[in-house]
C-alpha atoms as a PDB file:
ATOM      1  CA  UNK A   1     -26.759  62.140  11.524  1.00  0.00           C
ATOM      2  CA  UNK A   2     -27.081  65.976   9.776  1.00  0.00           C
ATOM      3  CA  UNK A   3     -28.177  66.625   6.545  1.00  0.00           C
ATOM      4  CA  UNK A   4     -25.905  65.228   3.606  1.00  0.00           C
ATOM      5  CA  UNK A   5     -27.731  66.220   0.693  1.00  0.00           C
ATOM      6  CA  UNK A   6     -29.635  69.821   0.608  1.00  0.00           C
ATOM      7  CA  UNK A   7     -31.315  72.100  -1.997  1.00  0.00           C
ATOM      8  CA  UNK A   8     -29.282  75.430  -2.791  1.00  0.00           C
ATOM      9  CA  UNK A   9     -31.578  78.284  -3.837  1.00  0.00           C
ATOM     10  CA  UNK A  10     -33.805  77.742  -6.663  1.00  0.00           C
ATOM     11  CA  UNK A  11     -32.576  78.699 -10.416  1.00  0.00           C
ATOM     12  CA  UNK A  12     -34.767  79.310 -13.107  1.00  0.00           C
ATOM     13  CA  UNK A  13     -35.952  76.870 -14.662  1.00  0.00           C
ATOM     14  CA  UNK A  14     -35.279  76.905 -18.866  1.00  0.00           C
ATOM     15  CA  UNK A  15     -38.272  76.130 -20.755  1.00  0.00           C
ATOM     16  CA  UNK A  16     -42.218  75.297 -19.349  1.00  0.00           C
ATOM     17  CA  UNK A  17     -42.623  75.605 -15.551  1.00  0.00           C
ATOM     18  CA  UNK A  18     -42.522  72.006 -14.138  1.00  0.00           C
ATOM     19  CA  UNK A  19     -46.470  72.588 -12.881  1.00  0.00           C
ATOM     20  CA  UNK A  20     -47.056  73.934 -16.901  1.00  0.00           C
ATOM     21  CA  UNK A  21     -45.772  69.970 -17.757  1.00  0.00           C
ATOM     22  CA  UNK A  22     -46.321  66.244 -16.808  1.00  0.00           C
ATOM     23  CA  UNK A  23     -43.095  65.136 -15.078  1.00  0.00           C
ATOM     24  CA  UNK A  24     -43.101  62.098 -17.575  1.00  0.00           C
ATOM     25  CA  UNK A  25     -43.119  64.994 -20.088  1.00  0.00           C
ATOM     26  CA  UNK A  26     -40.111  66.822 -18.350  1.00  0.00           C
ATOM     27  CA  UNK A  27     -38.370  63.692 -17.697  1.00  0.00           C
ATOM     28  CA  UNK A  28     -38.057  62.672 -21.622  1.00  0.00           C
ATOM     29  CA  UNK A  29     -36.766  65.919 -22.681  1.00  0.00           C
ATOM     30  CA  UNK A  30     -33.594  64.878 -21.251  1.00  0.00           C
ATOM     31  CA  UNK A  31     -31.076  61.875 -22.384  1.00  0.00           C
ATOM     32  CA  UNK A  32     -31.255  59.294 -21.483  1.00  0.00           C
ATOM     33  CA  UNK A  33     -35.243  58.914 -20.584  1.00  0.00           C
ATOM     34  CA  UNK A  34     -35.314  60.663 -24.099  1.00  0.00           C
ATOM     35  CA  UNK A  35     -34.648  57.339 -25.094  1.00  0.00           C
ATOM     36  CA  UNK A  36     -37.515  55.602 -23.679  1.00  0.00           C
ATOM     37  CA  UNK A  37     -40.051  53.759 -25.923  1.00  0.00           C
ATOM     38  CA  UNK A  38     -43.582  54.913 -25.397  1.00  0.00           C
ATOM     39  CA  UNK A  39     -44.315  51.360 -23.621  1.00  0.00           C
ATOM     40  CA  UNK A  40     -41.819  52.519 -21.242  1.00  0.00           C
ATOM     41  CA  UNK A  41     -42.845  55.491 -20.520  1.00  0.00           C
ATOM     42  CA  UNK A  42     -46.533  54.562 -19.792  1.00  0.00           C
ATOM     43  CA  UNK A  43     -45.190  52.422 -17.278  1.00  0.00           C
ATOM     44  CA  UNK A  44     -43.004  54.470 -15.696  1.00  0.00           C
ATOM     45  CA  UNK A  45     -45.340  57.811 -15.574  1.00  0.00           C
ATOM     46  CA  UNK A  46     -47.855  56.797 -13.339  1.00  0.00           C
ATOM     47  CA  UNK A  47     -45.032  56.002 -11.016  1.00  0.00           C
ATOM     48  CA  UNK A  48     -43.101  59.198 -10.979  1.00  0.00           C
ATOM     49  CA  UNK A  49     -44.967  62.928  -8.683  1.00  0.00           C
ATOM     50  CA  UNK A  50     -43.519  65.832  -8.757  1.00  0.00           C
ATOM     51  CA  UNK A  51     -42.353  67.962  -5.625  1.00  0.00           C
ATOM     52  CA  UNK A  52     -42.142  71.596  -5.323  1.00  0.00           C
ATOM     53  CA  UNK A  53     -39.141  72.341  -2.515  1.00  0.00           C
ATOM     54  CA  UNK A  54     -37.400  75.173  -0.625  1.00  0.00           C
ATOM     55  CA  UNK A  55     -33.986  75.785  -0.470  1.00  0.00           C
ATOM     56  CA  UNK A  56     -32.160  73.963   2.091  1.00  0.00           C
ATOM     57  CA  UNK A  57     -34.447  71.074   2.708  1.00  0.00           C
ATOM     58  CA  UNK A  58     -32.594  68.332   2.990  1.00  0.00           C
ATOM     59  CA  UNK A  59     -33.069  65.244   0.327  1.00  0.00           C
ATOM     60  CA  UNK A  60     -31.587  62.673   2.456  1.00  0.00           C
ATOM     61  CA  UNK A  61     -29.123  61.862   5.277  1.00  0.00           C
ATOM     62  CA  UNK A  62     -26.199  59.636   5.608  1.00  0.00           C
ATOM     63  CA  UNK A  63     -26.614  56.083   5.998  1.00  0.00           C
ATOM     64  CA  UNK A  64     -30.513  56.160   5.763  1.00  0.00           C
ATOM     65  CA  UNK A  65     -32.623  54.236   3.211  1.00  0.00           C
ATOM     66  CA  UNK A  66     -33.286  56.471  -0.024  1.00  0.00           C
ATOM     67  CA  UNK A  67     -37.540  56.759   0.489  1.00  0.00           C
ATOM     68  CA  UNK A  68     -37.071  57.776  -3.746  1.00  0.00           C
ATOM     69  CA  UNK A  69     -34.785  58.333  -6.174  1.00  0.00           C
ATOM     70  CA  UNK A  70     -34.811  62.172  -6.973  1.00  0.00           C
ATOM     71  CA  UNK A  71     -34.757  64.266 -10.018  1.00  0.00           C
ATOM     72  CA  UNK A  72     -33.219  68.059  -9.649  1.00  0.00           C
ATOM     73  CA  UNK A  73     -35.478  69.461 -12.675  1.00  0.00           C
ATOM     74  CA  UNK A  74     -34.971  73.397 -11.368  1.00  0.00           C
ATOM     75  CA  UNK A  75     -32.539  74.935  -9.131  1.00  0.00           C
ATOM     76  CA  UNK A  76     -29.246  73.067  -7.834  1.00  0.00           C
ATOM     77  CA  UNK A  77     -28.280  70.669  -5.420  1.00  0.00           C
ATOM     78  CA  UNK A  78     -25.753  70.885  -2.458  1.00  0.00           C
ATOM     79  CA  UNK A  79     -23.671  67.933  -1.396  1.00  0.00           C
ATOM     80  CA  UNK A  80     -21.303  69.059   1.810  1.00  0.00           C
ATOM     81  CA  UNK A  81     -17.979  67.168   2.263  1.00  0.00           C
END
C-alpha cells in the first residue's frame, strides 16, 4: 500500500525550538496535556522522544499497525484522499 499520511514542508515553529525544550515540556503547553497533573506527567515523559523529520516522509500507511502515536509540534501534515 502507498503512503497515506506524509509531512508537508516544515513551518516555523512559534516559540522555543523543539531541541531548545523537553518534549514533555512542549507537550503541556498545549490543551489538553496542559491539563495533566505533575504525577502524570512524570509518567508519561520518560515515555515520549522526539523526532526531527523531512518533508514527505511518510508517518504511516494504510491498514498497518500505528508503531506510535505522533505529535505534529512544527510544520504540517498531509493526509491524501
Amino acid at each position: 500500500m502507498g503512503a497515506f499520511g506524509s509531512l508537508q514542508s516544515p513551518v516555523p515553529a512559534k516559540g522555543p525550538a523543539m531541541s531548545d525544550t523537553a518534549p514533555i515540556d512542549a507537550l503541556c503547553a498545549h490543551a489538553p496535556f496542559d491539563a495533566l497533573t505533575d504525577e502524570a506527567r512524570g509518567w508519561l515523559a520518560p515515555e515520549l522522544s522526539l523526532s526531527e523529520l523531512d518533508a514527505g516522509t511518510t508517518l504511516f500507511t494504510k491498514g498497518a499497525p500505528l508503531p506510535a502515536v505522533y505529535v505534529i509540534c512544527a510544520g504540517a501534515f498531509d493526509r491524501p484522499c
